[in-house]
N, C-alpha and C. Protein backbone atom coordinates (compact mmCIF):
# COMPACT_ATOMS: atom_id res chain seq x y z
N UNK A 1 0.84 -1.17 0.00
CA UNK A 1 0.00 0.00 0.00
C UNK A 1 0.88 1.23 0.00
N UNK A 2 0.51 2.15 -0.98
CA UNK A 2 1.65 2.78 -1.26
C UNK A 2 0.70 4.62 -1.08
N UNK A 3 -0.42 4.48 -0.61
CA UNK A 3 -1.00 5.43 0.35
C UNK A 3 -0.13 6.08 1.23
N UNK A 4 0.00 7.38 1.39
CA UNK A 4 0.75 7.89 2.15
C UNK A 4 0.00 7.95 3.83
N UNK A 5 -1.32 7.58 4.01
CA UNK A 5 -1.48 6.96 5.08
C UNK A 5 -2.16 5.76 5.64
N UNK A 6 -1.08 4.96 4.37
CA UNK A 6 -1.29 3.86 4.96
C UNK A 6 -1.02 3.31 6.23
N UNK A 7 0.37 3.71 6.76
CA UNK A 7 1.00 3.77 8.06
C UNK A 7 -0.18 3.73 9.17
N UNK A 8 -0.75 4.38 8.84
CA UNK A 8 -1.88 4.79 9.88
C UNK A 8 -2.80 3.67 10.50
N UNK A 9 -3.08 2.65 9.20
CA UNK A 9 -4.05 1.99 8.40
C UNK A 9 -5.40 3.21 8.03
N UNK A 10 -5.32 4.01 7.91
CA UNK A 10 -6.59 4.67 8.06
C UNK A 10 -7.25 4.23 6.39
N UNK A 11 -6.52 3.51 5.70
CA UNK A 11 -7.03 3.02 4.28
C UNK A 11 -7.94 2.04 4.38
N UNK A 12 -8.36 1.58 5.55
CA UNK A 12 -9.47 0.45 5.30
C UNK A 12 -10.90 1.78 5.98
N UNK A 13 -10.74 2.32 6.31
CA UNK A 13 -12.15 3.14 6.44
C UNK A 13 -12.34 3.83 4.73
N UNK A 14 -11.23 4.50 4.27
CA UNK A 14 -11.61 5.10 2.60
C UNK A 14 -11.98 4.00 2.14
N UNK A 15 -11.30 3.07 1.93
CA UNK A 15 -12.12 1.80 1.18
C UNK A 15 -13.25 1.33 1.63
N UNK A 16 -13.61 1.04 2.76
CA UNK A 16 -15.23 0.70 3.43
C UNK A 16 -16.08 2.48 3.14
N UNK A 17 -15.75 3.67 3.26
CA UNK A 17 -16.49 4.10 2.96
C UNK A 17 -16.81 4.70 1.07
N UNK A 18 -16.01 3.86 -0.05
CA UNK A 18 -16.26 4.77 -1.09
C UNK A 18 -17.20 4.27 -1.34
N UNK A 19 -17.83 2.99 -1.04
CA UNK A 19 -18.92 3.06 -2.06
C UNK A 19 -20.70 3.49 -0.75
N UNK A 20 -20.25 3.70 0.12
CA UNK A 20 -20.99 3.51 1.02
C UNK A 20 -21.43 5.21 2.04
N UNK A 21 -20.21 5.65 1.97
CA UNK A 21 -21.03 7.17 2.57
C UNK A 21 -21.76 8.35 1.85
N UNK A 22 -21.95 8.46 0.41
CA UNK A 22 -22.73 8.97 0.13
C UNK A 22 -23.92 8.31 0.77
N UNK A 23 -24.41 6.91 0.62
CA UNK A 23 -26.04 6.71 1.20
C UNK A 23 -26.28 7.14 2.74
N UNK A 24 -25.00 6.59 3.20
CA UNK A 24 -24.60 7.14 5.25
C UNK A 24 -25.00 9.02 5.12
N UNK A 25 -24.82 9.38 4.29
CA UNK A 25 -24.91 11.00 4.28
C UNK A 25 -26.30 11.66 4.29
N UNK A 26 -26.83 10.78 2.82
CA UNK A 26 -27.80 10.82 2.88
C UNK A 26 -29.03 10.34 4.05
N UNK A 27 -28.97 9.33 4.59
CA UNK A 27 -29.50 8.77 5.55
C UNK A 27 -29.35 9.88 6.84
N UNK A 28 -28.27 10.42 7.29
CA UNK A 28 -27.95 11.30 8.26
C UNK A 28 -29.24 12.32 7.97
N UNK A 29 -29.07 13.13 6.40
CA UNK A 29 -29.38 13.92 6.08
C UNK A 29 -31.27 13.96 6.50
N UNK A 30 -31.47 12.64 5.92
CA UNK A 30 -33.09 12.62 5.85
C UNK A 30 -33.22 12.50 7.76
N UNK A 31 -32.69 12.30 8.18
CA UNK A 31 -32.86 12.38 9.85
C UNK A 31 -32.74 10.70 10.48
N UNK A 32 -32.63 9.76 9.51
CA UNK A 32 -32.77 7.85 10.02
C UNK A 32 -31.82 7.88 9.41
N UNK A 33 -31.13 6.70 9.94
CA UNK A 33 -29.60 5.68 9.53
C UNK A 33 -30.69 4.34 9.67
N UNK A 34 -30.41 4.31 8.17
CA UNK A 34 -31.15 2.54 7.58
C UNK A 34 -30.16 1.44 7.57
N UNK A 35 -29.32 1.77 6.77
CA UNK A 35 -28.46 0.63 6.60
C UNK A 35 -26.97 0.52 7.66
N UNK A 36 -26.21 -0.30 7.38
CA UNK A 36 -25.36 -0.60 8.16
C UNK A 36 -23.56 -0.20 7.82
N UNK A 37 -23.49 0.61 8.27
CA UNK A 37 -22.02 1.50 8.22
C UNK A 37 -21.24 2.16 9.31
N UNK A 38 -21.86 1.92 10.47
CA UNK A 38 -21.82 2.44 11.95
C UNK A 38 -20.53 2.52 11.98
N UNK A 39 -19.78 1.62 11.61
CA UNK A 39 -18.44 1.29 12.53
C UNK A 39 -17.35 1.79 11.70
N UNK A 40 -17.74 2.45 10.73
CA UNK A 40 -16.30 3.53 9.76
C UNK A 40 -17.09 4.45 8.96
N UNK A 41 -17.97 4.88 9.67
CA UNK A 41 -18.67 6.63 9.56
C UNK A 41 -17.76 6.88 10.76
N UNK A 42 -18.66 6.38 11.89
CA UNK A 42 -17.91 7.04 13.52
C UNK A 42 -17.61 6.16 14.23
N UNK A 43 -16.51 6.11 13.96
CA UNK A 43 -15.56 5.32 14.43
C UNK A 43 -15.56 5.22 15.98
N UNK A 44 -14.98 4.33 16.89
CA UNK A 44 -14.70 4.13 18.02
C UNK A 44 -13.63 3.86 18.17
N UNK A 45 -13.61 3.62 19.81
CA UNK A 45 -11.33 3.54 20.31
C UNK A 45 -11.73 1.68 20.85
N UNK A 46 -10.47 1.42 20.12
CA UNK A 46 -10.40 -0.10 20.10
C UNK A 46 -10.57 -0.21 21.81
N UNK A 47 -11.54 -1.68 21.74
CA UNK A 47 -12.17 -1.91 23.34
C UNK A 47 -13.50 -2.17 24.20
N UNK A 48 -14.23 -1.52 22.56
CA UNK A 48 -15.70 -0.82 22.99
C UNK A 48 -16.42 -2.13 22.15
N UNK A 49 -16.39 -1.95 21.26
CA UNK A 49 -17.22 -3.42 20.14
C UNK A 49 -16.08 -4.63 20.13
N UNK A 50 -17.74 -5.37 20.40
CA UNK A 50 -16.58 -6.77 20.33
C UNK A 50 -17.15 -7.33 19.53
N UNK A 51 -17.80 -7.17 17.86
CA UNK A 51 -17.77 -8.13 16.71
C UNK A 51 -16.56 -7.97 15.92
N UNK A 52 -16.44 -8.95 15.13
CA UNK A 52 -14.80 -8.79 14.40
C UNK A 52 -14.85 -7.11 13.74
N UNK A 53 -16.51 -6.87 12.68
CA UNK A 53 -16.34 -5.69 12.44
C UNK A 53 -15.87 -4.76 13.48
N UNK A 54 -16.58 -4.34 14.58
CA UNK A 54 -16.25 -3.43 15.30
C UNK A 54 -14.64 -3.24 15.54
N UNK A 55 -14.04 -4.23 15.47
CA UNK A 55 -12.90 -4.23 16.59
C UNK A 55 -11.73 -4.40 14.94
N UNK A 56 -12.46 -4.36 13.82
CA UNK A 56 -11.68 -4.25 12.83
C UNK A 56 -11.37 -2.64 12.09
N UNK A 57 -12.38 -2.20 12.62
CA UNK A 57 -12.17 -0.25 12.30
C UNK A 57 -12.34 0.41 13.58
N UNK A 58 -11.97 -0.20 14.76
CA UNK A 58 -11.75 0.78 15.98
C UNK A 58 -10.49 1.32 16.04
N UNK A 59 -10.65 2.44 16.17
CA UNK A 59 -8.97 3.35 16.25
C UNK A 59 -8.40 2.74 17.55
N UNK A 60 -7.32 2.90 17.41
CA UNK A 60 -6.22 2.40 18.16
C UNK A 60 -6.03 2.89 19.64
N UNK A 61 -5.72 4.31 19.09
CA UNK A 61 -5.41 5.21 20.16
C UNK A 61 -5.44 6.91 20.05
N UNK A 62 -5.54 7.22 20.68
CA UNK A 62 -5.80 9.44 20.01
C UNK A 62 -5.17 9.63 19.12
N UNK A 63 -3.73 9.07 18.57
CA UNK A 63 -2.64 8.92 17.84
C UNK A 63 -3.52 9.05 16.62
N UNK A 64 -4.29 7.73 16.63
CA UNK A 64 -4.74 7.60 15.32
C UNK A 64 -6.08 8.07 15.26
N UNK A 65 -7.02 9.00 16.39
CA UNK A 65 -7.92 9.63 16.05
C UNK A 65 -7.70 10.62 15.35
N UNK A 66 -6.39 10.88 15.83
CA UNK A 66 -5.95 12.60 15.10
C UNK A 66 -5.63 12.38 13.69
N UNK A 67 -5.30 11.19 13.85
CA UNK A 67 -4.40 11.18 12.03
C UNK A 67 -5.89 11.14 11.28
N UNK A 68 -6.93 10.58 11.97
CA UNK A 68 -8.38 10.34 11.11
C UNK A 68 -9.05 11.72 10.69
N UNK A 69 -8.99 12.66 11.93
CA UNK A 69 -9.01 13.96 11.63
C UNK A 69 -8.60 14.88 10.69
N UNK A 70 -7.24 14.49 10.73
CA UNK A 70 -6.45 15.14 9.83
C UNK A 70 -6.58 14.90 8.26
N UNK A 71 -6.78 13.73 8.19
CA UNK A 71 -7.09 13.04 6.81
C UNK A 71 -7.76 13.73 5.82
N UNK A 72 -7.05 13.95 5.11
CA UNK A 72 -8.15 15.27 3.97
C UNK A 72 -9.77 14.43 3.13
N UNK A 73 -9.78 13.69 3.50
CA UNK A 73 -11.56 12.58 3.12
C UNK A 73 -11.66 12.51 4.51
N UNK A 74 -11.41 11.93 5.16
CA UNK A 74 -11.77 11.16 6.75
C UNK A 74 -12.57 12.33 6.92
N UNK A 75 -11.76 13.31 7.64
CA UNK A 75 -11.80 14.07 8.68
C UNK A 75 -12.57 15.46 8.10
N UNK A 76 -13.01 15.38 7.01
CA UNK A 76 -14.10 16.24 6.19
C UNK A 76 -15.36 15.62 6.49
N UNK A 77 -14.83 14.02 5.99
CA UNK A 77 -16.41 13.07 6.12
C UNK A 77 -17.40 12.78 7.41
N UNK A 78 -16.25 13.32 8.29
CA UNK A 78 -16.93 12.91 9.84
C UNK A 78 -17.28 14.14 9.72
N UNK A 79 -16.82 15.28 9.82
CA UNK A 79 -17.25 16.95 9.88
C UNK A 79 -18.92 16.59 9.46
N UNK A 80 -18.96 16.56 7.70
CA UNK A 80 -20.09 16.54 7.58
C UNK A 80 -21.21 15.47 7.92
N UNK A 81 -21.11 14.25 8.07
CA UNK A 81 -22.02 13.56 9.08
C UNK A 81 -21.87 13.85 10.06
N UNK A 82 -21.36 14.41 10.81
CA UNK A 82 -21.84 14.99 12.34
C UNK A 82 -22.98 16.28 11.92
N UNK A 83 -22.28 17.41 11.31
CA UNK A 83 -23.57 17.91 10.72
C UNK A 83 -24.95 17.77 10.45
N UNK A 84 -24.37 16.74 9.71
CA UNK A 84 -26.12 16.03 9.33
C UNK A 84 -26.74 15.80 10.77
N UNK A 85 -26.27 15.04 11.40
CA UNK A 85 -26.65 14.59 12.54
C UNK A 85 -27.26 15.75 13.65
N UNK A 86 -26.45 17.13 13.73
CA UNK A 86 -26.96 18.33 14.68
C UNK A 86 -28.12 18.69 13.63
N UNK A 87 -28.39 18.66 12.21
CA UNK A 87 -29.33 19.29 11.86
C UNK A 87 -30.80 18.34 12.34
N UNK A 88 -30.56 17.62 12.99
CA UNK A 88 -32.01 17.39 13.96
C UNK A 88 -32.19 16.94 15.08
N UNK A 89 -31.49 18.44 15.48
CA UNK A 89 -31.21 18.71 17.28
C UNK A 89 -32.92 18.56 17.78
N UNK A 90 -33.75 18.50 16.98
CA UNK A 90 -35.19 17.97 17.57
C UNK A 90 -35.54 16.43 17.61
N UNK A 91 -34.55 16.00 17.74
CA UNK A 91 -34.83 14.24 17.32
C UNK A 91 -33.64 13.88 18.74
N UNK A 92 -34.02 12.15 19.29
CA UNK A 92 -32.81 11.71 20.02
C UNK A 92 -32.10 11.33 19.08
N UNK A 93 -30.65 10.58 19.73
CA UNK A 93 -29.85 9.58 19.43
C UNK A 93 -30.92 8.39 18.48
N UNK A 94 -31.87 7.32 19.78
CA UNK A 94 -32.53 6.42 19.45
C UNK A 94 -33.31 6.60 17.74
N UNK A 95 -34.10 7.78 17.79
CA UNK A 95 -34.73 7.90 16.45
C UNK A 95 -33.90 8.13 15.67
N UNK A 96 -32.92 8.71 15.48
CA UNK A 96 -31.84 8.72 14.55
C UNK A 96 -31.15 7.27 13.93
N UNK A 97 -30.58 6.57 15.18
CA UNK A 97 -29.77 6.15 14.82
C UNK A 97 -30.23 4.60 15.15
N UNK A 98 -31.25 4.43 16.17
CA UNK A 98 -31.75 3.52 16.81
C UNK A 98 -30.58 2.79 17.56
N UNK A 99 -30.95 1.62 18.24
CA UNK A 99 -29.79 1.06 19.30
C UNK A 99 -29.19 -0.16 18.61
N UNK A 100 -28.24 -0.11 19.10
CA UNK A 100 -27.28 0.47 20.23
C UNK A 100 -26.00 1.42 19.28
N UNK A 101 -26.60 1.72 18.09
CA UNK A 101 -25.84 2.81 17.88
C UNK A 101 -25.79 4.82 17.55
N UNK A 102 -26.76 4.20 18.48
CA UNK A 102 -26.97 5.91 19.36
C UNK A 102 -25.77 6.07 20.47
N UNK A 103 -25.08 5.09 21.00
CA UNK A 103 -24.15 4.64 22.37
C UNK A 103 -22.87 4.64 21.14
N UNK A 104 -22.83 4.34 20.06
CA UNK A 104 -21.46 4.19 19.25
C UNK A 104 -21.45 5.85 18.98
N UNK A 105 -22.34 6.67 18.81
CA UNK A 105 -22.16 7.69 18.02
C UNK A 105 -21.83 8.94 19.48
N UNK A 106 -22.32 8.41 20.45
CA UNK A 106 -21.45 9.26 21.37
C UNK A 106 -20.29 9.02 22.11
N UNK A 107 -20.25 7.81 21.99
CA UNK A 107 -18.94 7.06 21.82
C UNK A 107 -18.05 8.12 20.90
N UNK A 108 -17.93 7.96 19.53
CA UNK A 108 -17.06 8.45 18.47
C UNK A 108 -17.22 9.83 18.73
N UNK A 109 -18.09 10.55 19.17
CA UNK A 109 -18.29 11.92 19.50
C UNK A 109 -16.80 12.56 20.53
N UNK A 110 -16.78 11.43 21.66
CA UNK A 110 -16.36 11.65 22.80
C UNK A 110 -14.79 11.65 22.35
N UNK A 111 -14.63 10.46 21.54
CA UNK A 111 -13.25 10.05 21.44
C UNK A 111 -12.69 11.62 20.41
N UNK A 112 -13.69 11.90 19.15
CA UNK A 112 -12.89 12.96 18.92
C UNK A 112 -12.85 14.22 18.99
N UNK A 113 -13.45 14.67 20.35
CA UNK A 113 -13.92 15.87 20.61
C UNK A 113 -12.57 15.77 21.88
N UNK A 114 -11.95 14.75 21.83
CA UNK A 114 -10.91 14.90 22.67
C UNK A 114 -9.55 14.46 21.72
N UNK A 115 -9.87 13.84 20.59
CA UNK A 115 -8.59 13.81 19.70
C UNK A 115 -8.38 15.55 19.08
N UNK A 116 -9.35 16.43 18.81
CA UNK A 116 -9.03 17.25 18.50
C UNK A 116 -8.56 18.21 18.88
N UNK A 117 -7.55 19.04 18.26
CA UNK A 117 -6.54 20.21 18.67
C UNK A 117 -7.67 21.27 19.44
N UNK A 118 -6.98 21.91 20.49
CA UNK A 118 -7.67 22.81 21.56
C UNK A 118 -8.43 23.90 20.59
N UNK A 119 -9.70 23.36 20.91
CA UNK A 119 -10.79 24.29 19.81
C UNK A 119 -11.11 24.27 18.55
N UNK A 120 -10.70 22.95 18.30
CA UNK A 120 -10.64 22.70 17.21
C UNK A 120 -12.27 21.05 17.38
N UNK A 121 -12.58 21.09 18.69
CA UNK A 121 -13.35 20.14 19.02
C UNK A 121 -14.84 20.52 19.35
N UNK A 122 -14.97 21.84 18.68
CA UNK A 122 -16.07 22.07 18.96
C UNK A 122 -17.69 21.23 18.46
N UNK A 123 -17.65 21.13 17.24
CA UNK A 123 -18.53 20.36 16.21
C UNK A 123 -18.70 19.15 17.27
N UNK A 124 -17.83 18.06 17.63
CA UNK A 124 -18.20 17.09 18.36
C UNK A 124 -18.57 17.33 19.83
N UNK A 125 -17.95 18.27 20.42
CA UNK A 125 -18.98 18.57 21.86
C UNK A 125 -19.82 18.99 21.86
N UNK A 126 -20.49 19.75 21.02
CA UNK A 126 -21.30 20.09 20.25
C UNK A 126 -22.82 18.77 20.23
N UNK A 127 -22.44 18.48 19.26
CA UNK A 127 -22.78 16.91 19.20
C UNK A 127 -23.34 16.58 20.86
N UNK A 128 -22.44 16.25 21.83
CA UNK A 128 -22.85 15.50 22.73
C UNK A 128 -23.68 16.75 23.74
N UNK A 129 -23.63 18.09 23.86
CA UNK A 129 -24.09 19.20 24.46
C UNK A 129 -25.71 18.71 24.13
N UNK A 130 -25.70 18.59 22.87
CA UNK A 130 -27.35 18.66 21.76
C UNK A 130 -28.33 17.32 22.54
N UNK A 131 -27.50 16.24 22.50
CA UNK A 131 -28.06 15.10 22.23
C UNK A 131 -27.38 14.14 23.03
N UNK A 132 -26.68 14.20 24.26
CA UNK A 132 -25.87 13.22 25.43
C UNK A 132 -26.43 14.59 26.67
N UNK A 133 -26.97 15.66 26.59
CA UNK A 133 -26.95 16.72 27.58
C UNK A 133 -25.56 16.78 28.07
N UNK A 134 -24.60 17.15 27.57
CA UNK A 134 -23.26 17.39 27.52
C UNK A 134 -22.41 15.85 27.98
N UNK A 135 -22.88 14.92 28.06
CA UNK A 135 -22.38 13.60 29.16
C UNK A 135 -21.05 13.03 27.99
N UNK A 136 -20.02 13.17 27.88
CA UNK A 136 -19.15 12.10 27.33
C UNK A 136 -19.49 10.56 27.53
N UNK A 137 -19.17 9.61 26.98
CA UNK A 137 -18.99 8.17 26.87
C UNK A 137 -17.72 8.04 27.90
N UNK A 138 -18.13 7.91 29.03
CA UNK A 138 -17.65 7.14 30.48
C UNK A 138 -16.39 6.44 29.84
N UNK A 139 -17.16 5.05 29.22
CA UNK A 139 -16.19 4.27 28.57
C UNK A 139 -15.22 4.59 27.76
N UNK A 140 -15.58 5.37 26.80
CA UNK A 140 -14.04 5.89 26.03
C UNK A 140 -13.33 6.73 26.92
N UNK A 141 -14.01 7.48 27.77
CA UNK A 141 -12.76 8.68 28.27
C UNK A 141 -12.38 7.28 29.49
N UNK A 142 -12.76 6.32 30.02
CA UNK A 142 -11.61 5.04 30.91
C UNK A 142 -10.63 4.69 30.16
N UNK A 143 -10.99 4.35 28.75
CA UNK A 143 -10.01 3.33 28.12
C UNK A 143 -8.94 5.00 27.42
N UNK A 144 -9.37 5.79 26.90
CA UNK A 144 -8.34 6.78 26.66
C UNK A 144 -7.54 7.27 28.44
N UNK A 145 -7.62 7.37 29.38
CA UNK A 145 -7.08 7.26 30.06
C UNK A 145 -6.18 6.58 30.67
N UNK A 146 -6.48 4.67 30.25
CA UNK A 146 -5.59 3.86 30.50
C UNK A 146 -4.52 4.07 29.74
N UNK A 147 -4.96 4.56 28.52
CA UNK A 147 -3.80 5.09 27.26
C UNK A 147 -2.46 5.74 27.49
N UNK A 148 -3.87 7.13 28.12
CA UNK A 148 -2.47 8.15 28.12
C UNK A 148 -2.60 9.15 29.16
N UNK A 149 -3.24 8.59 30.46
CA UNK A 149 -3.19 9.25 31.76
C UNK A 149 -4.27 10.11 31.42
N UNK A 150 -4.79 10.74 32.62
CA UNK A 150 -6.17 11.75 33.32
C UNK A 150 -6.09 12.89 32.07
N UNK A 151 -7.50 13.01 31.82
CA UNK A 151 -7.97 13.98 30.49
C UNK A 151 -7.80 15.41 30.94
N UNK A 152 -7.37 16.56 30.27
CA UNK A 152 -8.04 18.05 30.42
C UNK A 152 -9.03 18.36 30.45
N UNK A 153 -9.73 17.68 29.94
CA UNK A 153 -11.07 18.75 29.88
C UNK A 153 -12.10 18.24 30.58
C-alpha cells in the first residue's frame, strides 16, 4: 500500500467508505440511519465493540484519532455527518440512529472531541451538548485514560 497513510491503516475506512457514505450522508441527512455502516462513519477507540467488524475499524489510540481527523476525506467526512446529525437537534440519538448505535455515536463523539486540537473540538462537543446533555462516553474517556493518563477537559 503505497498510500501515504497507509502507516496509519486509516485506508481500510476510505475503502469501506467509497462506495458507502454517500447513502450514510444521505440517511444522516433525511434524519434515520437505515443501513449498516456504523463502525467507519464514527468510528470508536479499540475496546468498545466486540464483533470482528467493530474491533476491525476501531482506532487504536488518540494517535490515530488525530491522524483520522487530519485526513483530507476522513476528517471532512466525519465533519459533515456529524452535521447532518446536529441538523435534527429535535430528534434523540434512538430515532436517529436507533440502538445500540446511538451509544457508538457518542462514543465516536467523545473520542474525537478529545482527539481534537484545543478548539478545534467544537462540532463534536457540540454533538454531545445537543443530544448526550453534555455527558461524554464514560467508557471511552476510561479506556483513553488507560492510554495516556487523566484527560483536560
Amino acid at each position: 500500500m503505497d498510500d501515504k497513510h497507509s502507516s496509519t491503516g486509516l485506508d481500510r475506512f476510505v475503502d469501506a467508505q467509497k462506495d458507502l457514505y454517500p447513502q450514510a450522508l444521505r440517511e444522516l441527512q433525511s434524519g434515520q440511519k437505515r443501513s449498516h455502516w456504523m463502525w467507519f462513519i464514527f468510528p470508536q477507540l479499540t475496546g468498545l465493540g466486540r464483533s470482528p467488524t467493530a474491533q476491525y475499524f476501531a482506532l487504536t489510540s488518540l494517535d490515530e484519532a488525530r491522524a483520522y481527523l487530519a485526513h483530507p476525506v476522513l476528517g471532512e467526512r466525519l465533519r459533515a455527518v456529524t452535521s447532518a446529525v446536529l441538523a435534527h437537534s429535535n430528534r434523540s440519538l434512538g430515532e436517529i440512529f436507533g440502538q445500540p448505535d446511538d451509544m457508538k455515536f457518542q462514543s465516536s463523539m467523545t473520542l474525537f472531541a478529545e482527539a481534537a486540537e484545543p478548539g478545534a473540538g467544537t462540532l463534536f462537543r457540540t454533538a454531545l451538548e445537543v443530544f448526550c446533555n453534555g455527558e461524554p462516553d464514560r467508557a471511552t474517556l476510561r479506556l483513553l485514560e488507560d492510554q495516556t493518563g487523566p484527560s483536560n477537559s
